[in-house]
PDB file of N, CA and C in Angstrom:
ATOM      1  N   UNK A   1      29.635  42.562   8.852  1.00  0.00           N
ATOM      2  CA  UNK A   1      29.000  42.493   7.545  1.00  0.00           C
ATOM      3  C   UNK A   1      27.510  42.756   7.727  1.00  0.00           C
ATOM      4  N   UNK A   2      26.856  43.651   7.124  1.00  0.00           N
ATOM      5  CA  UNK A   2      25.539  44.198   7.179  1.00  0.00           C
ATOM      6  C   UNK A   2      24.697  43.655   5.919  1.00  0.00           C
ATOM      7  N   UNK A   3      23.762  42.638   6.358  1.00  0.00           N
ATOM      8  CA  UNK A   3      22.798  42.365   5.088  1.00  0.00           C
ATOM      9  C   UNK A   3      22.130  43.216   4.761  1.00  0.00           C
ATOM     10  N   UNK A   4      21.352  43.571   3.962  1.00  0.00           N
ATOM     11  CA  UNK A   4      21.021  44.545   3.454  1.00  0.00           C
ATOM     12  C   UNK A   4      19.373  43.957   2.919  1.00  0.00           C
ATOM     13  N   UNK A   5      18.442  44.897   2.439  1.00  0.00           N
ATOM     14  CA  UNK A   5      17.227  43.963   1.929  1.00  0.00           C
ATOM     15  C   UNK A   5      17.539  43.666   0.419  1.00  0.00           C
ATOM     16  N   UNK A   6      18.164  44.606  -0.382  1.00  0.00           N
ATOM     17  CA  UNK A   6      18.661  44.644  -1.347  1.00  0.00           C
ATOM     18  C   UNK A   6      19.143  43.180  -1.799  1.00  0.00           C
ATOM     19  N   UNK A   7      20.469  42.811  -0.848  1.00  0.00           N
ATOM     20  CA  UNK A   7      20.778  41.593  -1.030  1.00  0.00           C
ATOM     21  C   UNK A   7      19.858  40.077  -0.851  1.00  0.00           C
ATOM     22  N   UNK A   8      19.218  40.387   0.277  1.00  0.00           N
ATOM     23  CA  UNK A   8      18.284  39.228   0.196  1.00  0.00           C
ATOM     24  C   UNK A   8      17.312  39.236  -0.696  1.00  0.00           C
ATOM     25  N   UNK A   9      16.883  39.993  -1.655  1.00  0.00           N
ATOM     26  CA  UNK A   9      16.067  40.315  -2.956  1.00  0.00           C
ATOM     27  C   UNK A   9      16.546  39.006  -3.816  1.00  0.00           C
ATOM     28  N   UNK A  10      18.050  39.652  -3.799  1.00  0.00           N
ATOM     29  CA  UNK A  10      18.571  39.138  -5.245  1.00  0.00           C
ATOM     30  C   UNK A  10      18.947  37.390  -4.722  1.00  0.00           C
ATOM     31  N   UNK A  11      18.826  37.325  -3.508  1.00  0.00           N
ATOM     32  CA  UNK A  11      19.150  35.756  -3.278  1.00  0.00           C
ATOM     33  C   UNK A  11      17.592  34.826  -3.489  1.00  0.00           C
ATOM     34  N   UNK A  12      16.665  36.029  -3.326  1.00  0.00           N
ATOM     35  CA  UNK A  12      15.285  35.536  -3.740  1.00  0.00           C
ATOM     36  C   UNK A  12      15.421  35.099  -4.757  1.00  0.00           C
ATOM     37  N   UNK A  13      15.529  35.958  -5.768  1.00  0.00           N
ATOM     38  CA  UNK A  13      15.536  36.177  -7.259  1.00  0.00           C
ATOM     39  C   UNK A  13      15.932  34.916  -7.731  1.00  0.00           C
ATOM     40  N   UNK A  14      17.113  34.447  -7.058  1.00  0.00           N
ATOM     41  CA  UNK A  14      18.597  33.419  -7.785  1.00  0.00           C
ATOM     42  C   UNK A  14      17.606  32.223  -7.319  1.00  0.00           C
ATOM     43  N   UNK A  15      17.123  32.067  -6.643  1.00  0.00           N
ATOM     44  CA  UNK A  15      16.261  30.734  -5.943  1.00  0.00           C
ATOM     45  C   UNK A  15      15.389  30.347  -6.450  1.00  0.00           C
ATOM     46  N   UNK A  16      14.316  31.131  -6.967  1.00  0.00           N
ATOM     47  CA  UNK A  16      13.431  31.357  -8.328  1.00  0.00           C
ATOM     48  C   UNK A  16      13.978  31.087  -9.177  1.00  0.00           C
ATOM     49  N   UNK A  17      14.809  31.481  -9.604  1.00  0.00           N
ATOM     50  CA  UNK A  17      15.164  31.492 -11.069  1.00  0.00           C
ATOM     51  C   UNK A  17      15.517  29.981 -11.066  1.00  0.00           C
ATOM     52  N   UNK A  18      16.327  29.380 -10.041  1.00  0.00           N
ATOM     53  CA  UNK A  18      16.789  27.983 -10.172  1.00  0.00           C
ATOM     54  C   UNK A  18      15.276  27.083  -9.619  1.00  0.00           C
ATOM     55  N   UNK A  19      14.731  27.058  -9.320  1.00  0.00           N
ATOM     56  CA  UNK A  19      13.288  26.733  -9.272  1.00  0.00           C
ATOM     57  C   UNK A  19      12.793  26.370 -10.623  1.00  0.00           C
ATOM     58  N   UNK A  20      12.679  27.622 -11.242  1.00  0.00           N
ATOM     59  CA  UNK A  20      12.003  27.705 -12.656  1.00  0.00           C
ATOM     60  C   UNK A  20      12.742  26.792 -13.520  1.00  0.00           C
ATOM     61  N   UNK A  21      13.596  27.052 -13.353  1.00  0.00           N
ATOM     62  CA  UNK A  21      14.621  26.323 -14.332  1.00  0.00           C
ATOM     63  C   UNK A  21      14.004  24.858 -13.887  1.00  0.00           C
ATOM     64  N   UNK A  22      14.677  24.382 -12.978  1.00  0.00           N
ATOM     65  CA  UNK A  22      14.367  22.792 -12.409  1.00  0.00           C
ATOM     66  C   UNK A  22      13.312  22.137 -12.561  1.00  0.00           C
ATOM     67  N   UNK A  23      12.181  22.709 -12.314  1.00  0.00           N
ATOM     68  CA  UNK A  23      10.883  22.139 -12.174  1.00  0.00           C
ATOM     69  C   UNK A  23      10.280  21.435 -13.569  1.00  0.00           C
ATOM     70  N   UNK A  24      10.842  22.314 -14.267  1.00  0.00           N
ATOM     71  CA  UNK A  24      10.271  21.813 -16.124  1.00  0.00           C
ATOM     72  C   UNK A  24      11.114  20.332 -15.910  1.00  0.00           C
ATOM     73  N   UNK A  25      12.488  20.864 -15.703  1.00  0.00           N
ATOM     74  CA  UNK A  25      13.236  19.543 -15.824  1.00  0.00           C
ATOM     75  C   UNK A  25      13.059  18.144 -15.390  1.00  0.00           C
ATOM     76  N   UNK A  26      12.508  18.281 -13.949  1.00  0.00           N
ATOM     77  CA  UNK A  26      12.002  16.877 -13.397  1.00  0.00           C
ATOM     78  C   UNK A  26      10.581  16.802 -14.086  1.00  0.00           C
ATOM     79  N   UNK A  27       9.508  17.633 -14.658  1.00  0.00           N
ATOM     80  CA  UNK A  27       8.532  17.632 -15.054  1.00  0.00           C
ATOM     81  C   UNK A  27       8.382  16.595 -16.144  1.00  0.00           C
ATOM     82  N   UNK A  28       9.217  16.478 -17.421  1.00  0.00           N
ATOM     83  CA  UNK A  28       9.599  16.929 -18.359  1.00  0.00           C
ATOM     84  C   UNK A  28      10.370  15.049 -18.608  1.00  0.00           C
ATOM     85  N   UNK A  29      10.928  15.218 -17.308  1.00  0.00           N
ATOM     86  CA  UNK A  29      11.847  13.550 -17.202  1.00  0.00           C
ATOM     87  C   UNK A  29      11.409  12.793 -16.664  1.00  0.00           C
ATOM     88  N   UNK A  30      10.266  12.490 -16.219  1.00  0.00           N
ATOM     89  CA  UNK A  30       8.995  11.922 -16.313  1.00  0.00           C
ATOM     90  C   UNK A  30       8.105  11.046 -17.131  1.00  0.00           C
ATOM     91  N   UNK A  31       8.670   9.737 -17.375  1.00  0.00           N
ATOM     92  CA  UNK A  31       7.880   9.245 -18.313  1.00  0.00           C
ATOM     93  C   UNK A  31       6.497   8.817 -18.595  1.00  0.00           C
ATOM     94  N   UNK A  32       6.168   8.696 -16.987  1.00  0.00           N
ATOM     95  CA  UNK A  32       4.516   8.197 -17.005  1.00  0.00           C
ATOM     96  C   UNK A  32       4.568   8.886 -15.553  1.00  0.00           C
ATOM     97  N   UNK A  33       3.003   9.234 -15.757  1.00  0.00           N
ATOM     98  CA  UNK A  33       2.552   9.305 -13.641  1.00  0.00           C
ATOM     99  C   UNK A  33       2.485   8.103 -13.051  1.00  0.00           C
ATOM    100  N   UNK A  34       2.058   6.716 -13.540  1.00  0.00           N
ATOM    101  CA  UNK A  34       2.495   5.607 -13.093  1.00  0.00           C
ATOM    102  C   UNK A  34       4.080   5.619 -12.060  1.00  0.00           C
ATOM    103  N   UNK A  35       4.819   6.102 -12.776  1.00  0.00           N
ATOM    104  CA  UNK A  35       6.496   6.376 -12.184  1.00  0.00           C
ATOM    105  C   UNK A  35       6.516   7.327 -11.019  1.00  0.00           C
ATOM    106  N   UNK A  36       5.682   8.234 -11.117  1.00  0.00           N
ATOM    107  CA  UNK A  36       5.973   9.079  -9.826  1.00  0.00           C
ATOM    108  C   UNK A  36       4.869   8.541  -8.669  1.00  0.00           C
ATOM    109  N   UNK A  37       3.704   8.018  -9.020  1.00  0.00           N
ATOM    110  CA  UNK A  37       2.941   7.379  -7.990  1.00  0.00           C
ATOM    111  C   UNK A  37       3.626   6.825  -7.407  1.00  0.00           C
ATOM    112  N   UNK A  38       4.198   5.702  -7.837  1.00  0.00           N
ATOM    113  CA  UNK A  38       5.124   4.579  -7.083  1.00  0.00           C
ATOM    114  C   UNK A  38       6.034   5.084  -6.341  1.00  0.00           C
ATOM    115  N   UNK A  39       6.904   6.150  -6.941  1.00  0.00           N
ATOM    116  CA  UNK A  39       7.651   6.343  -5.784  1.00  0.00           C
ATOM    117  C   UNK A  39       7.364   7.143  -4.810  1.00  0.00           C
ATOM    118  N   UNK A  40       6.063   8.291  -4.715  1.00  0.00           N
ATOM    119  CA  UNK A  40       5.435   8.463  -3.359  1.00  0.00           C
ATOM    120  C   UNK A  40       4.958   7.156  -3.104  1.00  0.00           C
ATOM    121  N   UNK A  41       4.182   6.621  -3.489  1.00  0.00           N
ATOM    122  CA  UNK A  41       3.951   5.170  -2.779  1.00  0.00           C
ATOM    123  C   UNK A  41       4.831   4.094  -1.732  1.00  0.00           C
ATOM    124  N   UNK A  42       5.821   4.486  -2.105  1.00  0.00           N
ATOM    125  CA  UNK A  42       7.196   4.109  -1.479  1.00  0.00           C
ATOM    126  C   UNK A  42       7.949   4.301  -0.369  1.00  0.00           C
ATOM    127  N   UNK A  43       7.607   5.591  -1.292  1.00  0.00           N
ATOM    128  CA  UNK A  43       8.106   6.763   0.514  1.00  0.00           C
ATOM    129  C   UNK A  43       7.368   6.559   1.426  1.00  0.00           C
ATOM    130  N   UNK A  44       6.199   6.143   1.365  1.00  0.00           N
ATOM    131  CA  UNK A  44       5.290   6.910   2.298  1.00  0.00           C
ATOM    132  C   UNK A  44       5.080   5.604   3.089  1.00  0.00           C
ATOM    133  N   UNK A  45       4.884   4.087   2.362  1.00  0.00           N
ATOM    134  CA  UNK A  45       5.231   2.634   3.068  1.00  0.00           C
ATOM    135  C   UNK A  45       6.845   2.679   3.967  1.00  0.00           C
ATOM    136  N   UNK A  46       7.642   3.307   3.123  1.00  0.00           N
ATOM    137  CA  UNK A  46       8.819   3.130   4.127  1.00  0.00           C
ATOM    138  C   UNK A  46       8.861   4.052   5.354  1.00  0.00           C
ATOM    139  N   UNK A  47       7.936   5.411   5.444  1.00  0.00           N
ATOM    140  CA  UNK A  47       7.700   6.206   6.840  1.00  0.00           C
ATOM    141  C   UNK A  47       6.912   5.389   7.492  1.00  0.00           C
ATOM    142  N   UNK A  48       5.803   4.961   6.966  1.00  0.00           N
ATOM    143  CA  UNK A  48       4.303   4.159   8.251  1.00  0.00           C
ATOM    144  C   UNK A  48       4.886   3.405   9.387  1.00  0.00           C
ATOM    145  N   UNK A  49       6.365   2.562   9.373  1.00  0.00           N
ATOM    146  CA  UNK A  49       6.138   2.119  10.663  1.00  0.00           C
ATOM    147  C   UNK A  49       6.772   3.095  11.730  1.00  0.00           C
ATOM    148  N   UNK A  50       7.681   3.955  11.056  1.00  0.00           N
ATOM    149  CA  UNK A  50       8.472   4.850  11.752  1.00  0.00           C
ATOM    150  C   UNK A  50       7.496   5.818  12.378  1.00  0.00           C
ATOM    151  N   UNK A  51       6.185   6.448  12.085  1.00  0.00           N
ATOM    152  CA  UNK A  51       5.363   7.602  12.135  1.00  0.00           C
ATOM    153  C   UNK A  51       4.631   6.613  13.266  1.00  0.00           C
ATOM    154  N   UNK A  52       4.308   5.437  12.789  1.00  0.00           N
ATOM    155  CA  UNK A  52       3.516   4.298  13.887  1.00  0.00           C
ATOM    156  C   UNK A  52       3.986   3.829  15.031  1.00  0.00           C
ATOM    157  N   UNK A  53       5.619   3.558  15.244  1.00  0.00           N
ATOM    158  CA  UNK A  53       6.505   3.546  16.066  1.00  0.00           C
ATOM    159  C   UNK A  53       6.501   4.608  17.027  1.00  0.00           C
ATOM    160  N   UNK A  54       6.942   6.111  16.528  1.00  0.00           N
ATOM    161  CA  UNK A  54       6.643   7.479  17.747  1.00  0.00           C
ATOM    162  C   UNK A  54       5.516   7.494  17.849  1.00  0.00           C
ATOM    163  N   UNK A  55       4.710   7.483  17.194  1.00  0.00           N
ATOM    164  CA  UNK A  55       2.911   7.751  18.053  1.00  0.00           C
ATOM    165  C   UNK A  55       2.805   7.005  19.669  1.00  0.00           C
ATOM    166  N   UNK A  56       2.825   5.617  18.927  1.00  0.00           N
ATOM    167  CA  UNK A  56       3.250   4.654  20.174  1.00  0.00           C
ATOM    168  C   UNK A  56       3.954   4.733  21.211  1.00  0.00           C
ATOM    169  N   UNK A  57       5.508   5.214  21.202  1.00  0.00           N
ATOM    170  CA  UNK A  57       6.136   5.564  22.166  1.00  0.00           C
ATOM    171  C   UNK A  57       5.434   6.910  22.582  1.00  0.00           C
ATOM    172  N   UNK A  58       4.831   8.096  21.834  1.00  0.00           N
ATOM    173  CA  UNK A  58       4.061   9.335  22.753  1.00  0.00           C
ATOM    174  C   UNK A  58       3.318   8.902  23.505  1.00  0.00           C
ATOM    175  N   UNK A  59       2.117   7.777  22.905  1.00  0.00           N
ATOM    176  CA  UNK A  59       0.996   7.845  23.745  1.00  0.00           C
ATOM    177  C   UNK A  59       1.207   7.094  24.789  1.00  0.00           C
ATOM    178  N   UNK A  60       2.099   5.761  24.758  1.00  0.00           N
ATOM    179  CA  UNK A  60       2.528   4.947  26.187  1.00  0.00           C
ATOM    180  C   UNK A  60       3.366   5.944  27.242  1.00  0.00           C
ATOM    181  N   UNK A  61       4.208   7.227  26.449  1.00  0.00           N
ATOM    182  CA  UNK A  61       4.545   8.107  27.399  1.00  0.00           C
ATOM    183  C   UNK A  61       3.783   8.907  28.748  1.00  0.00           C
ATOM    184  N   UNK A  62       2.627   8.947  27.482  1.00  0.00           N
ATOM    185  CA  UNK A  62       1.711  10.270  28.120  1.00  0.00           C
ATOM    186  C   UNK A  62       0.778   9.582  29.041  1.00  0.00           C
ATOM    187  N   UNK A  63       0.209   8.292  29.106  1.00  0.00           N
ATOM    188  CA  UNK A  63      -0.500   7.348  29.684  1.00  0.00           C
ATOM    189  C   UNK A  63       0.884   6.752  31.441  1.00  0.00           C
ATOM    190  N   UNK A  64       1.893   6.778  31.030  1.00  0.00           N
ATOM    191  CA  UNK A  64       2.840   6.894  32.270  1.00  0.00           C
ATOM    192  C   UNK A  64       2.473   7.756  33.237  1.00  0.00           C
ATOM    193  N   UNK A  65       2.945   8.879  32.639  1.00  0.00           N
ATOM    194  CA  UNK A  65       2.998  10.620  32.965  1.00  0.00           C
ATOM    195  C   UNK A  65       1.431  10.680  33.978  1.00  0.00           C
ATOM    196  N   UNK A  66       0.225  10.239  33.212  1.00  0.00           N
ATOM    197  CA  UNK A  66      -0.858  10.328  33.551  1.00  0.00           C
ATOM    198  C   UNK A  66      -1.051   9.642  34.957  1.00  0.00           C
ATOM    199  N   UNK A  67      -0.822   8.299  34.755  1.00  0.00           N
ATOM    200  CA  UNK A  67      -0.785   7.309  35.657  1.00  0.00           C
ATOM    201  C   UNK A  67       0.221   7.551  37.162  1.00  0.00           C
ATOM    202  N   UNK A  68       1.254   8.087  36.881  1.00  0.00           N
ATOM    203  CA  UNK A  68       2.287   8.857  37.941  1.00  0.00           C
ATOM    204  C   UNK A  68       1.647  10.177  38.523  1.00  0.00           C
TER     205      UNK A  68
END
């Protein structure tokens, strides 16, 4: 089966188009920015210890590595 550029155009196209479509929609269902703060706010408390956790294990790695 030979892709073609042709075809990957139109899979562009379809991706966009469902983009466009979507974006109004969550825009739109949105009742306050209060509501969407919070839940980046959320996300981003429930990554910190995980992002704080691997740092930690890199840098006690690299301080081994060093030390060896």
């Amino acid at each position: 089966m030979k892709i073609t550029t042709k075809t990957l155009l139109n899979g562009n196209k379809l991706a966009i188009i469902f983009l466009i479509f979507l974006a109004p929609n969550l825009a739109f269902g949105v009742e306050s920015t209060k509501g969407v703060l919070s839940i980046i706010y959320n996300g981003l408390l429930s990554w910190t210890p995980l992002i704080k956790t691997a740092c930690l294990w890199v840098f006690w790695t690299l301080v081994i590595i060093d030390l060896v």
